[in-house]
N, C-alpha and C. Protein backbone atom coordinates (compact mmCIF):
# COMPACT_ATOMS: atom_id res chain seq x y z
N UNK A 1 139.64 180.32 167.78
CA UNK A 1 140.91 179.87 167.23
C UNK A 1 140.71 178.82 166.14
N UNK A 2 139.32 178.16 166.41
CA UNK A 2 139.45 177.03 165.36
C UNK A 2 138.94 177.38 164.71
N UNK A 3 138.25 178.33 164.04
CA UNK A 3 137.60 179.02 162.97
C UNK A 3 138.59 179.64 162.18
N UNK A 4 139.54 180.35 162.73
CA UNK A 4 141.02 180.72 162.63
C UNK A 4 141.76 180.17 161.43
N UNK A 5 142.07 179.21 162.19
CA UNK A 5 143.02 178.32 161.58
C UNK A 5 142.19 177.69 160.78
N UNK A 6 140.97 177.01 160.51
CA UNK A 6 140.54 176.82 159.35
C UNK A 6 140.05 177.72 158.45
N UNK A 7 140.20 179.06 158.13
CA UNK A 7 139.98 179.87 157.65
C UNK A 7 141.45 180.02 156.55
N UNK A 8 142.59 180.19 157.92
CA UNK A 8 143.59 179.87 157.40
C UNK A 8 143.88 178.82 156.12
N UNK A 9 143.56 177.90 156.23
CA UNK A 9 143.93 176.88 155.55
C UNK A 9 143.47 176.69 154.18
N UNK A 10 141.93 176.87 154.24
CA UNK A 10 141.61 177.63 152.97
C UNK A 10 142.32 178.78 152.64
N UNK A 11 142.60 179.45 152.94
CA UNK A 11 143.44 180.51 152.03
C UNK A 11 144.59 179.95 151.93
N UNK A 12 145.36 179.18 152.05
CA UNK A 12 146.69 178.71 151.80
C UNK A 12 146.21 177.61 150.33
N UNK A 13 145.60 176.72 150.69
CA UNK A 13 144.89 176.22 149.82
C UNK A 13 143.88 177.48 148.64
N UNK A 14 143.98 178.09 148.42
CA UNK A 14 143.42 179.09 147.70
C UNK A 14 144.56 179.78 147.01
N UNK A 15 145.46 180.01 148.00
CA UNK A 15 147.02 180.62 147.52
C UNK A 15 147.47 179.36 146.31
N UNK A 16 147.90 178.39 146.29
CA UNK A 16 148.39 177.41 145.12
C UNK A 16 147.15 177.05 144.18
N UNK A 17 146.05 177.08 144.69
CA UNK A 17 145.11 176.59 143.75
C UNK A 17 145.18 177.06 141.65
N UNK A 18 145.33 178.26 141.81
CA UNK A 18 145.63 178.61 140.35
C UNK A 18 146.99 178.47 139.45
N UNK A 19 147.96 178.22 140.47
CA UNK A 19 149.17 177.01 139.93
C UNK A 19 148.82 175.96 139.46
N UNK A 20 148.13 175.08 140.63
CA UNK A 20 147.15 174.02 139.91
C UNK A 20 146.77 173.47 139.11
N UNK A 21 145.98 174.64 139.32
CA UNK A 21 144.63 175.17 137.81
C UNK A 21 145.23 174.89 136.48
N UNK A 22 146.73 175.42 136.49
CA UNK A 22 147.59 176.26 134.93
C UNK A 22 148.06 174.36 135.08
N UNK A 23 148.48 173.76 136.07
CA UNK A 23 149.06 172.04 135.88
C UNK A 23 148.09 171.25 135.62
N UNK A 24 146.81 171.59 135.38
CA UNK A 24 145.75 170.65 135.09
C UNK A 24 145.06 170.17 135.52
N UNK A 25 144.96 170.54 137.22
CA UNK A 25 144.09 170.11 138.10
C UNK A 25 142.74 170.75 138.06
N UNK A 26 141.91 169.96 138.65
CA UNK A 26 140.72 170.46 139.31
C UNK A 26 140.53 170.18 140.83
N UNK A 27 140.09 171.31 141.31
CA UNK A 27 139.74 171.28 143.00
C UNK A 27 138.17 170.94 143.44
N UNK A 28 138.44 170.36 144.53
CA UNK A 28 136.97 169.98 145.17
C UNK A 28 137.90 170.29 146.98
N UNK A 29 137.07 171.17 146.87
CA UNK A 29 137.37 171.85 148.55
C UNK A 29 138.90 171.93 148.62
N UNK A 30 139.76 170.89 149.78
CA UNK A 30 141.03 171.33 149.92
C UNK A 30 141.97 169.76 148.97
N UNK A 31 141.22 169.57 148.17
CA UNK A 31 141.84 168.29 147.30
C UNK A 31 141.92 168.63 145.57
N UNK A 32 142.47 168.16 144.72
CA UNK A 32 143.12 168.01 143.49
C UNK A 32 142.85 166.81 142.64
N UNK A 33 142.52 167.16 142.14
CA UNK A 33 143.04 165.85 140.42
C UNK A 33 143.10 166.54 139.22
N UNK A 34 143.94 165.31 139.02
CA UNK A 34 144.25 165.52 137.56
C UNK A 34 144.67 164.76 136.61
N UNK A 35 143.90 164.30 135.69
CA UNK A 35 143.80 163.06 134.87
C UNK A 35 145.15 162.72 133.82
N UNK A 36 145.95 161.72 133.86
CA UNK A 36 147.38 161.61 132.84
C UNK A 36 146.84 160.61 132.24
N UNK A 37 148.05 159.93 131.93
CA UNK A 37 147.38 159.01 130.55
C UNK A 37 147.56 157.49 131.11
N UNK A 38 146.67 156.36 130.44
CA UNK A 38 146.40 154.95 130.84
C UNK A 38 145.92 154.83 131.94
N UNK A 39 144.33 156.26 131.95
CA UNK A 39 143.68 156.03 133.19
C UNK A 39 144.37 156.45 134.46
N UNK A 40 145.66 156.92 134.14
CA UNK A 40 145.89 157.38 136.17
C UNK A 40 145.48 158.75 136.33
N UNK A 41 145.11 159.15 137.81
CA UNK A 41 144.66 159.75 138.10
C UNK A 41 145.72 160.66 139.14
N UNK A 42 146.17 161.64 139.04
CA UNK A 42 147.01 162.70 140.22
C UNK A 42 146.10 162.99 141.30
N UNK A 43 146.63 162.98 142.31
CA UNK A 43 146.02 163.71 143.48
C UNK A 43 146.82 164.15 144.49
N UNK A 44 146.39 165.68 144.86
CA UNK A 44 147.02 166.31 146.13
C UNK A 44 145.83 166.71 147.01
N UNK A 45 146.65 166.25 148.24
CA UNK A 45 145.48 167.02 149.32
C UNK A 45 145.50 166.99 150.23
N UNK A 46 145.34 168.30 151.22
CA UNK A 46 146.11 168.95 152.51
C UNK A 46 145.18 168.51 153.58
N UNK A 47 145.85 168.09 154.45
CA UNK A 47 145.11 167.55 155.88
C UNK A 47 145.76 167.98 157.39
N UNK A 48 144.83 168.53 157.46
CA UNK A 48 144.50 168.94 158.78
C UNK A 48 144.76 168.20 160.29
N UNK A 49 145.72 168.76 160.91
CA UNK A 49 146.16 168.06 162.08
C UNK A 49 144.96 167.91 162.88
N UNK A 50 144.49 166.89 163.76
CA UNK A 50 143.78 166.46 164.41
C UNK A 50 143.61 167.39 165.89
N UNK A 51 142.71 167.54 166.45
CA UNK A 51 142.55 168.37 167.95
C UNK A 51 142.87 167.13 168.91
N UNK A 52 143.53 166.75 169.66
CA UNK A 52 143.66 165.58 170.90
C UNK A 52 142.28 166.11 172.12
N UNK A 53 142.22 164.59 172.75
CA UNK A 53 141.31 165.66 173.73
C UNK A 53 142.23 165.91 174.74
N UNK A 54 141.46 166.64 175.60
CA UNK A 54 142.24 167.08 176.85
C UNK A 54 143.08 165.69 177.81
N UNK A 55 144.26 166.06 177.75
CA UNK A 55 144.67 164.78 179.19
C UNK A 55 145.65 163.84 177.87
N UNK A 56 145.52 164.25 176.80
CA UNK A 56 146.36 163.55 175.94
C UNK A 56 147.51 164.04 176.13
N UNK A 57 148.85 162.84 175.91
CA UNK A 57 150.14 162.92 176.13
C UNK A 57 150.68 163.30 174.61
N UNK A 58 151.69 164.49 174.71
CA UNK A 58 151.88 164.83 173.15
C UNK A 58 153.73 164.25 173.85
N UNK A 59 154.13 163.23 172.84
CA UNK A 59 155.62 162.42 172.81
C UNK A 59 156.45 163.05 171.72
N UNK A 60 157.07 164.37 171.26
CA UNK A 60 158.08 164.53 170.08
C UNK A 60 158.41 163.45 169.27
N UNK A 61 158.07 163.07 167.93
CA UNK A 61 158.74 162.07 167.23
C UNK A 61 157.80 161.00 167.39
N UNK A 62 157.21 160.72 168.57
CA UNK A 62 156.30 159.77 168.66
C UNK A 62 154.59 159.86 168.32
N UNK A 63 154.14 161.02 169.77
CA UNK A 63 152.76 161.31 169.39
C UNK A 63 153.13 162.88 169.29
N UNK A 64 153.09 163.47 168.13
CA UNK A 64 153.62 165.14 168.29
C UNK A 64 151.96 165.59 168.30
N UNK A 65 151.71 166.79 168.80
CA UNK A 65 150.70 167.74 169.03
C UNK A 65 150.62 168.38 167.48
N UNK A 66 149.77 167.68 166.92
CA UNK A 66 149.53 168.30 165.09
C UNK A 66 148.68 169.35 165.07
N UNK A 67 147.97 169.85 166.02
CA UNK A 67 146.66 170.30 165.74
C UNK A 67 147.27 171.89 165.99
N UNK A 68 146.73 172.85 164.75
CA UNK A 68 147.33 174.01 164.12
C UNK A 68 148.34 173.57 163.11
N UNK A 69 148.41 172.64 162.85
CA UNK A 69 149.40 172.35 161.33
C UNK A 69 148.62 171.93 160.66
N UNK A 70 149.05 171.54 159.53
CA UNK A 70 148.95 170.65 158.13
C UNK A 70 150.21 169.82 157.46
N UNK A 71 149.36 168.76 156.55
CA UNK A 71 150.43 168.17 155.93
C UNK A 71 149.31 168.42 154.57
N UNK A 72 150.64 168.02 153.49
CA UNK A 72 150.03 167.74 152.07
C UNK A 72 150.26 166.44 151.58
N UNK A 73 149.24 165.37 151.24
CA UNK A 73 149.34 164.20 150.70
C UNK A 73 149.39 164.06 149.16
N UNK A 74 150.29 163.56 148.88
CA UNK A 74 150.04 163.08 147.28
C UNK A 74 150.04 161.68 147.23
N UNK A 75 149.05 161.17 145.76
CA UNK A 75 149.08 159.75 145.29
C UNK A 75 148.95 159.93 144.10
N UNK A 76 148.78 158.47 143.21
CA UNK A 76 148.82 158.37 142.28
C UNK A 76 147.74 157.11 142.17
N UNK A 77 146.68 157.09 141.49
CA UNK A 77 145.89 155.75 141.18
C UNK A 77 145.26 155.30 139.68
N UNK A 78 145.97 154.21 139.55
CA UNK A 78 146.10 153.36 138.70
C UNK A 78 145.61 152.40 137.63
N UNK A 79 145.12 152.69 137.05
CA UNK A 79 143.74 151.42 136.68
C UNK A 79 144.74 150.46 136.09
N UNK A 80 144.02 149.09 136.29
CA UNK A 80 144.80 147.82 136.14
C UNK A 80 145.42 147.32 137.79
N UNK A 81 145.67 148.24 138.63
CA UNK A 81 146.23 147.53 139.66
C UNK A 81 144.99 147.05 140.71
N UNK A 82 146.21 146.09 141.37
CA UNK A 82 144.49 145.24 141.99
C UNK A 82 143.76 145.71 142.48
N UNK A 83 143.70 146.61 143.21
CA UNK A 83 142.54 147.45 144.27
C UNK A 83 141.71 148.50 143.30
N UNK A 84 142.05 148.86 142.18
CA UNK A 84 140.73 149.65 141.26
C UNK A 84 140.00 148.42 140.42
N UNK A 85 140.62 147.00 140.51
CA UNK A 85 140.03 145.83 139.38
C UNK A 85 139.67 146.05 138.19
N UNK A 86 140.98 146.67 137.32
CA UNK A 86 141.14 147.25 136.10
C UNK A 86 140.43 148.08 135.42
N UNK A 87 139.09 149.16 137.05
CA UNK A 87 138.32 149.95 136.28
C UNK A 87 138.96 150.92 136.29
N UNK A 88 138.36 152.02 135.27
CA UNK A 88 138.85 153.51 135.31
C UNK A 88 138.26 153.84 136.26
N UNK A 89 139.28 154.84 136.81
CA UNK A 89 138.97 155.77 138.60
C UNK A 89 137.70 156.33 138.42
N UNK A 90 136.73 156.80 139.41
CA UNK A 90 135.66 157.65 139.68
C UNK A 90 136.16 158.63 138.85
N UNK A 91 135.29 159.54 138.85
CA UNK A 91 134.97 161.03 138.48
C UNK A 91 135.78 161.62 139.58
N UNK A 92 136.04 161.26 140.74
CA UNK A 92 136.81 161.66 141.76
C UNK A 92 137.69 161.01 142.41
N UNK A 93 138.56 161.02 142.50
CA UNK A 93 139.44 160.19 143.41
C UNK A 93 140.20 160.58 144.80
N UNK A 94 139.92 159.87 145.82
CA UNK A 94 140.12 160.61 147.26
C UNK A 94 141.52 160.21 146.85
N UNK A 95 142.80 160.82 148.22
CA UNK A 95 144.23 160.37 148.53
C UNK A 95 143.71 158.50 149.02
N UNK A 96 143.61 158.24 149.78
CA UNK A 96 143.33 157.59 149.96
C UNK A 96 142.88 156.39 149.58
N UNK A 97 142.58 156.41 148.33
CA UNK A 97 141.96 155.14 147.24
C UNK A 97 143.10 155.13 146.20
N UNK A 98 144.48 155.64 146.27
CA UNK A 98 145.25 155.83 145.69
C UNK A 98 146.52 154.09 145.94
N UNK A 99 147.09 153.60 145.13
CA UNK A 99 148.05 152.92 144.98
C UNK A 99 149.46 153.23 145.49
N UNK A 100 149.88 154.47 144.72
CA UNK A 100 151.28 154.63 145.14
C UNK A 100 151.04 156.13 145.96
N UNK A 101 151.49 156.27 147.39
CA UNK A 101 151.22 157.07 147.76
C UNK A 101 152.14 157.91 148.38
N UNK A 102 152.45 159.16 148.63
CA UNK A 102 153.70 160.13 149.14
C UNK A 102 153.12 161.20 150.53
N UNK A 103 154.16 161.86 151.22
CA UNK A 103 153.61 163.12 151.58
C UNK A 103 154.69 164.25 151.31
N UNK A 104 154.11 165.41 151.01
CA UNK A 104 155.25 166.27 150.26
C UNK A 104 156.43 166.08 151.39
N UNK A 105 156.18 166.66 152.85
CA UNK A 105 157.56 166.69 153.20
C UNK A 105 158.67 165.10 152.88
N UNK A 106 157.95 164.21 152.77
CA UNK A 106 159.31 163.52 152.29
C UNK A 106 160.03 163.63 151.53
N UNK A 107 159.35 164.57 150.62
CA UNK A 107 160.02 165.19 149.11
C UNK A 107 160.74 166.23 149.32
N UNK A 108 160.23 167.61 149.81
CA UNK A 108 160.60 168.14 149.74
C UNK A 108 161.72 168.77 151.35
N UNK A 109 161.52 167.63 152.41
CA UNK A 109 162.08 167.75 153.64
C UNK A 109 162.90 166.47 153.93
N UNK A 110 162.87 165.30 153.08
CA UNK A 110 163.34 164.55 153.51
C UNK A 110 163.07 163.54 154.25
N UNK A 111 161.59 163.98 155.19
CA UNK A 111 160.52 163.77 156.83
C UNK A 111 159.73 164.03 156.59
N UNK A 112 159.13 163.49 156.76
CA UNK A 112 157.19 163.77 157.61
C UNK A 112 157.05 165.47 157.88
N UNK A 113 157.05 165.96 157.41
CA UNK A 113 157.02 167.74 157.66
C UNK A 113 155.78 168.00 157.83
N UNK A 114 155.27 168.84 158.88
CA UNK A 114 153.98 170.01 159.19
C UNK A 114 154.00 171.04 158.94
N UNK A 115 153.29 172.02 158.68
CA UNK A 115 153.59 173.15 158.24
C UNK A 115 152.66 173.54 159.27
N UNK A 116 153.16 174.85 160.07
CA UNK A 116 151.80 175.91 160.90
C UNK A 116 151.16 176.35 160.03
N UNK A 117 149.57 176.29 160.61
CA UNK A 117 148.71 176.46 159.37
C UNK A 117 148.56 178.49 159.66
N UNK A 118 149.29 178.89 160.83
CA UNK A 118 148.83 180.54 161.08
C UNK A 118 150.35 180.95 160.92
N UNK A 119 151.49 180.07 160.30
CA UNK A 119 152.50 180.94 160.00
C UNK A 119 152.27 181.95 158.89
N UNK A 120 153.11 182.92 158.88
CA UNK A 120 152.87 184.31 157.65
C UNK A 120 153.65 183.52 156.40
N UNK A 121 154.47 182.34 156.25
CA UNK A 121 155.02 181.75 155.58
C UNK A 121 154.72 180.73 154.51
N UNK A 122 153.37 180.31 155.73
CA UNK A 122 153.30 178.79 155.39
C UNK A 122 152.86 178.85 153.92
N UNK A 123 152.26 180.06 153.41
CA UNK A 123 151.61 179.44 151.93
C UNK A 123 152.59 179.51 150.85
N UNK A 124 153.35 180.59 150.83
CA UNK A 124 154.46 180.85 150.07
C UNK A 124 155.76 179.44 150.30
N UNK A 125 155.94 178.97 151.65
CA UNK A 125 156.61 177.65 151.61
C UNK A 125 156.21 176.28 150.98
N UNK A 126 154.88 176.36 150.85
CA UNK A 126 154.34 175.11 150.38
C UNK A 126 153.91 175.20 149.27
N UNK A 127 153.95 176.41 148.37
CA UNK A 127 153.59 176.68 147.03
C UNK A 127 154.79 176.41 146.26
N UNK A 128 156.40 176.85 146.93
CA UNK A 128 157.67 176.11 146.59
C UNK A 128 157.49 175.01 146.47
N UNK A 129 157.27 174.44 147.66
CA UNK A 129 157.87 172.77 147.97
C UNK A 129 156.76 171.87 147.19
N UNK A 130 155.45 172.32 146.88
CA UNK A 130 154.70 171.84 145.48
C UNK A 130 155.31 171.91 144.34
N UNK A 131 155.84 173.12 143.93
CA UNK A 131 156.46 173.11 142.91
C UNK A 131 157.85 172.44 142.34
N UNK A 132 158.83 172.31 143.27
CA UNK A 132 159.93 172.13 143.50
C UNK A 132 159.97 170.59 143.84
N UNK A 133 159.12 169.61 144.48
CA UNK A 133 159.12 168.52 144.55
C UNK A 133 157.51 167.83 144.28
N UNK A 134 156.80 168.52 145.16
CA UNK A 134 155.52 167.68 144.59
C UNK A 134 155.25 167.32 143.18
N UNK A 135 154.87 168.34 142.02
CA UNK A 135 154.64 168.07 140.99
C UNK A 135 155.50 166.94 140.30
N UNK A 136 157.29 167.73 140.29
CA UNK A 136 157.92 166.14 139.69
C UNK A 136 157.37 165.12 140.44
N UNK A 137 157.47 165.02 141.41
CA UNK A 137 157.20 163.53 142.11
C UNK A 137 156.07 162.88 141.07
N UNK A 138 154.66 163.54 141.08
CA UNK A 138 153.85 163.01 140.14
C UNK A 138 153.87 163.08 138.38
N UNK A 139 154.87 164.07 138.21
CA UNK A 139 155.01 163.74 137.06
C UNK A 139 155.60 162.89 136.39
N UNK A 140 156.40 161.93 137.68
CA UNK A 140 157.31 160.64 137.52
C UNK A 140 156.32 159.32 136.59
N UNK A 141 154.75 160.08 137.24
CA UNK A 141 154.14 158.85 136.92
C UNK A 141 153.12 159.09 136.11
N UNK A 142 153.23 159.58 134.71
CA UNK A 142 152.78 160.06 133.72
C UNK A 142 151.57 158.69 133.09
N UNK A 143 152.43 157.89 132.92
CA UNK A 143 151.55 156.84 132.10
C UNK A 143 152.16 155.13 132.91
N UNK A 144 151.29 154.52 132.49
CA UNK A 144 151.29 152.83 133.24
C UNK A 144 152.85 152.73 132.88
N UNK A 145 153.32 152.80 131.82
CA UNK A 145 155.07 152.12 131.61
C UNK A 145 155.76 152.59 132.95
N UNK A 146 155.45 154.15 132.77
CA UNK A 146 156.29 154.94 133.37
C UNK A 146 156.37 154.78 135.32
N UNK A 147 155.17 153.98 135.35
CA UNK A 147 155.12 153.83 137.03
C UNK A 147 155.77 152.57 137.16
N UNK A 148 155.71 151.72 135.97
CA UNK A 148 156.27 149.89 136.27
C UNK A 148 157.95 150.13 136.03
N UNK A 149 158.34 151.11 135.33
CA UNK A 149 159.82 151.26 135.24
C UNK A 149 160.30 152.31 136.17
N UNK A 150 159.52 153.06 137.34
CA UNK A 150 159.89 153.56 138.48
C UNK A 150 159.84 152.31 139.32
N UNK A 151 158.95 151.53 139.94
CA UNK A 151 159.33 150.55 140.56
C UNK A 151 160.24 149.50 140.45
N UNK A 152 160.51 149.61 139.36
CA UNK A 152 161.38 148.42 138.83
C UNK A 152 163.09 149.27 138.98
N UNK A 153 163.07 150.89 138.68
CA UNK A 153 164.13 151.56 139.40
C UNK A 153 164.12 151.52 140.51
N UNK A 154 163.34 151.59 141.67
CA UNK A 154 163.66 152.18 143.11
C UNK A 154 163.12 151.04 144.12
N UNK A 155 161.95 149.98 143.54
CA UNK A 155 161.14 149.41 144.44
C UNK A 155 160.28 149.78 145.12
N UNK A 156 159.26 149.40 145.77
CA UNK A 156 158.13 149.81 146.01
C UNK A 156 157.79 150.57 147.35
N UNK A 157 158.95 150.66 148.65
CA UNK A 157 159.00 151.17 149.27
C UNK A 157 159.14 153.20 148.85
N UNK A 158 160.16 153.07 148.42
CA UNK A 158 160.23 154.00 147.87
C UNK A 158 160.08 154.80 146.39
N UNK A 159 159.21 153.99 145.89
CA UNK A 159 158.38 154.45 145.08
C UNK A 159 156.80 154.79 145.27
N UNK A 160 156.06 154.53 147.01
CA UNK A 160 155.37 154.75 147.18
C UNK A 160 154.35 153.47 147.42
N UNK A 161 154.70 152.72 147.14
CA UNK A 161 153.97 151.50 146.93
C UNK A 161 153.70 150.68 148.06
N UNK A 162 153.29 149.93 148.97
CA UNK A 162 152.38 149.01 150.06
C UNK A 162 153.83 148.04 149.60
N UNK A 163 154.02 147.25 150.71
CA UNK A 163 155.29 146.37 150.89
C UNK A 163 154.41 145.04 149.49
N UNK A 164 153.39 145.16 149.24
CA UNK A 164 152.33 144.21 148.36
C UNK A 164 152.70 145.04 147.04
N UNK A 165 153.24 145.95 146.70
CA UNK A 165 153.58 146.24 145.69
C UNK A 165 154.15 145.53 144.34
N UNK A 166 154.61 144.66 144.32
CA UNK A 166 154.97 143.78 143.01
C UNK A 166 153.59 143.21 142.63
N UNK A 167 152.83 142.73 143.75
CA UNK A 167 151.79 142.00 143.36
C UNK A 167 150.27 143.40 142.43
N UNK A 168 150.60 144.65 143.30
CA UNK A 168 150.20 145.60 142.19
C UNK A 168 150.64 145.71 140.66
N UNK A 169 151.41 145.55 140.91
CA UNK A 169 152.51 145.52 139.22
C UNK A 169 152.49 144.60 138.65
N UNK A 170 152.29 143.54 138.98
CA UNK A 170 151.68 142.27 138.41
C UNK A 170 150.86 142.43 137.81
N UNK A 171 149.83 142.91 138.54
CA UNK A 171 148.02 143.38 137.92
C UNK A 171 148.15 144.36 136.61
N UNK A 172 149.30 145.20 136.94
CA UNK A 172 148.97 146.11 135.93
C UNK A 172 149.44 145.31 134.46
N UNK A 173 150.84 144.69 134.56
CA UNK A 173 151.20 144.15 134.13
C UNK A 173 150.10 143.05 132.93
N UNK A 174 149.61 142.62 133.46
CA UNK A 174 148.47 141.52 133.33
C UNK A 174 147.81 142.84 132.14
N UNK A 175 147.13 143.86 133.07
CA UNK A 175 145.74 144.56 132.77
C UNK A 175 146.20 144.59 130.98
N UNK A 176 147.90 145.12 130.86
CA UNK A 176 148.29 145.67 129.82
C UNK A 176 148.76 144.66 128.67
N UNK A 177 148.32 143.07 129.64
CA UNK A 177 148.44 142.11 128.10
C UNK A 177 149.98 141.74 128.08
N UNK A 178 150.95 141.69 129.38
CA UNK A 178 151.79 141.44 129.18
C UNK A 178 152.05 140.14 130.33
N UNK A 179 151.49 139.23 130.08
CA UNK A 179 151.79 137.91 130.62
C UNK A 179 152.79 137.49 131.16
N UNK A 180 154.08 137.37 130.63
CA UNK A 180 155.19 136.64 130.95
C UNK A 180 155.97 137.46 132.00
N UNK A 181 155.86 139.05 131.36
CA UNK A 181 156.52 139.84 132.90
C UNK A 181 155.78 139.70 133.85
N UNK A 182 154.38 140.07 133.74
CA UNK A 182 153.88 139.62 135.01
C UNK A 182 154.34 138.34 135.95
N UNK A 183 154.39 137.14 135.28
CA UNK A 183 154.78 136.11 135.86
C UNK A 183 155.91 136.02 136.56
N UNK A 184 157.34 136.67 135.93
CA UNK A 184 158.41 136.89 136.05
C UNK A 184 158.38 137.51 137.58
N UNK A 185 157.86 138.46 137.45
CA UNK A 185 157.20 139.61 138.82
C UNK A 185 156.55 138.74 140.18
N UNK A 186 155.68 137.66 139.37
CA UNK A 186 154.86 137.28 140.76
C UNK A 186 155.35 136.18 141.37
N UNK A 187 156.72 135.35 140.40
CA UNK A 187 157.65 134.18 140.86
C UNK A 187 158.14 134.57 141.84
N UNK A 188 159.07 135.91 141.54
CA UNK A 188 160.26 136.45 142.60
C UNK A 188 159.57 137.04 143.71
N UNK A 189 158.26 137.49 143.59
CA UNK A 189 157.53 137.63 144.93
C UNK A 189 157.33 136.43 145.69
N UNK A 190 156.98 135.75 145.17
CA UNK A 190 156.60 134.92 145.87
C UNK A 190 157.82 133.75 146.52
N UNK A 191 159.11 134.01 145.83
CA UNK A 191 159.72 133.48 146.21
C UNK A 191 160.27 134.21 147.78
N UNK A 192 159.71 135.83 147.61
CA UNK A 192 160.52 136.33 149.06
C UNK A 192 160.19 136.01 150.13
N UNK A 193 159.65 136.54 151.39
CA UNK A 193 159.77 136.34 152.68
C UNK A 193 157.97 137.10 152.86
N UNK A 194 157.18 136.32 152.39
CA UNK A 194 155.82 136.43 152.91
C UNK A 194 155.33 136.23 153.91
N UNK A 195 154.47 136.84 154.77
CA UNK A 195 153.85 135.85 155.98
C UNK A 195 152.68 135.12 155.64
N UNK A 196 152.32 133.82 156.28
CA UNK A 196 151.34 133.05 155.88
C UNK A 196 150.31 133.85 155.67
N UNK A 197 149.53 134.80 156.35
CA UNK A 197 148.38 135.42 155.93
C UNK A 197 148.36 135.63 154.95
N UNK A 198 149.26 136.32 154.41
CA UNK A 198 149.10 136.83 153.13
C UNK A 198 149.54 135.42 151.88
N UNK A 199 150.56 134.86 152.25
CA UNK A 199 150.79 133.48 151.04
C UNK A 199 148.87 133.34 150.63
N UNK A 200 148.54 132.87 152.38
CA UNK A 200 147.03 132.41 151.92
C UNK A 200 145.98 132.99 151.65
N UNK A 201 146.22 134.42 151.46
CA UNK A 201 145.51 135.09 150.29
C UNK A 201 145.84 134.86 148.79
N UNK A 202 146.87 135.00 148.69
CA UNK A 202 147.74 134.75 147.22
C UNK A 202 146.87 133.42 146.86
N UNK A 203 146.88 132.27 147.78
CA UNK A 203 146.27 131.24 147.09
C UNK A 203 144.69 131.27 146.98
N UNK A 204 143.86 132.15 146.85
CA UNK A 204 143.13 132.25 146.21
C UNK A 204 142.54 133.68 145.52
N UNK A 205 143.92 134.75 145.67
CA UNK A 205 143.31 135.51 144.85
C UNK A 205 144.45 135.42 143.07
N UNK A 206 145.20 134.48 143.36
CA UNK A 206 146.50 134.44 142.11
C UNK A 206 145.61 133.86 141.03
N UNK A 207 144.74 132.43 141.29
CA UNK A 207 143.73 132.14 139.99
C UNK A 207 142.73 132.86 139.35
N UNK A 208 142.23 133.94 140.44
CA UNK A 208 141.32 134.48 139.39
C UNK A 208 141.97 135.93 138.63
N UNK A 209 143.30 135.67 138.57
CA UNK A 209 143.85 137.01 137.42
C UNK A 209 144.63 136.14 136.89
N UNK A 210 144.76 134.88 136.72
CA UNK A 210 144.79 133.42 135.58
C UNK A 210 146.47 133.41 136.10
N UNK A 211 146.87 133.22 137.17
CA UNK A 211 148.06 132.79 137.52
C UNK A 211 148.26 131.58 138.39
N UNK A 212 147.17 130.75 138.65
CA UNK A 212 147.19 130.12 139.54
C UNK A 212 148.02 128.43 139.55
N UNK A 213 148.46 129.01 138.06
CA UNK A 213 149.37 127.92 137.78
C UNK A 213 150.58 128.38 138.77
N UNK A 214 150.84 129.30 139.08
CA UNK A 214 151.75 129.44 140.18
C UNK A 214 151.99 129.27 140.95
N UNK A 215 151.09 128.40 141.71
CA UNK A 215 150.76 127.49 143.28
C UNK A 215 150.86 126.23 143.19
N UNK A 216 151.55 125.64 141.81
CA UNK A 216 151.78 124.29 141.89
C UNK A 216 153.11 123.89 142.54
């Protein structure tokens, strides 16, 4: 069965791949990129529900039984924001090393969606719901302006972004030579509702991206 279903999955992943292909991606096994402009990097990539071991409690909504599904992850990563330290991305970029990050069913379901990886459906459903929501989603974030004036529309929750998100946008902000918004950005953060851990990171990672006049 588990040969099965991973057999499966490559071919579902094989089924969209030359959609892809024609959007500009390149594949490495069951993952995607695809390079836009000011250094960001696209990425999609399908993951595989986990096997529980035996004696595990599967809870609906809580701990659901994933294993025979999939999900599809998308991100977006950034150069200039703090966690790449204004380099250009690898030659590869995992989901995972990504900044602003999604999973299709929130796009295209609304929820956290699985797909059965042995439905007769599943590839033809998720070759839609790529098309139909995944792609815009990333094509939202074409170039550096275009991701700082999505957050600055929606905020960082729902733009994908770590609740630390302004302080990303800051960075980029900075990377792109624009000083004063940045500042503007890292006041009103800092004026919100931080927890000390993190304030006392801020106080020593805000001077070395030359803001540390901000802790007076």
């Amino acid at each position: 069965m588990a040969t099965e279903m991973s057999e499966q999955l490559t071919a579902i992943v094989g089924h969209v791949a030359p959609a892809l292909k024609s959007a500009g991606f390149r594949k490495r096994r069951h993952a995607f990129n695809r390079a836009a402009s000011d250094g960001i990097t696209h990425v999609l990539s399908f993951q595989a529900g986990s096997f529980d071991p035996p004696g595990t409690v599967h809870i609906p909504d809580l701990r659901p039984n994933l294993y025979g599904k999939f999900t599809i992850n998308l991100g977006v990563h950034v150069q200039g924001m703090r966690t790449s330290g204004g380099r250009p991305a690898k030659d590869w970029v995992n989901e995972y090393e990504c900044h602003l990050r999604k999973r299709l069913g929130e796009l295209s379901h609304r929820q956290d969606h699985w797909w059965d990886v042995l439905s007769p459906n599943a590839a033809a459903d998720v070759a839609s719901a790529i098309e139909s929501a995944g792609l815009p989603w990333l094509d939202l974030h074409g170039d550096a302006e275009a991701v700082i004036n999505r957050w600055r529309d929606v905020g960082s929750a729902a733009a994908g972004l770590p609740p630390a998100g302004p302080l990303e946008v800051a960075c980029l902000l900075i990377h792109r030579g624009d000083l004063p918004a940045a500042e503007v950005v890292l006041r009103d953060y800092m004026s919100s509702e931080i927890n000390e851990h993190h304030r006392s990171y801020l106080v020593g990672f805000l001077p070395t991206i030359g803001m540390g006049h901000l802790l007076g």
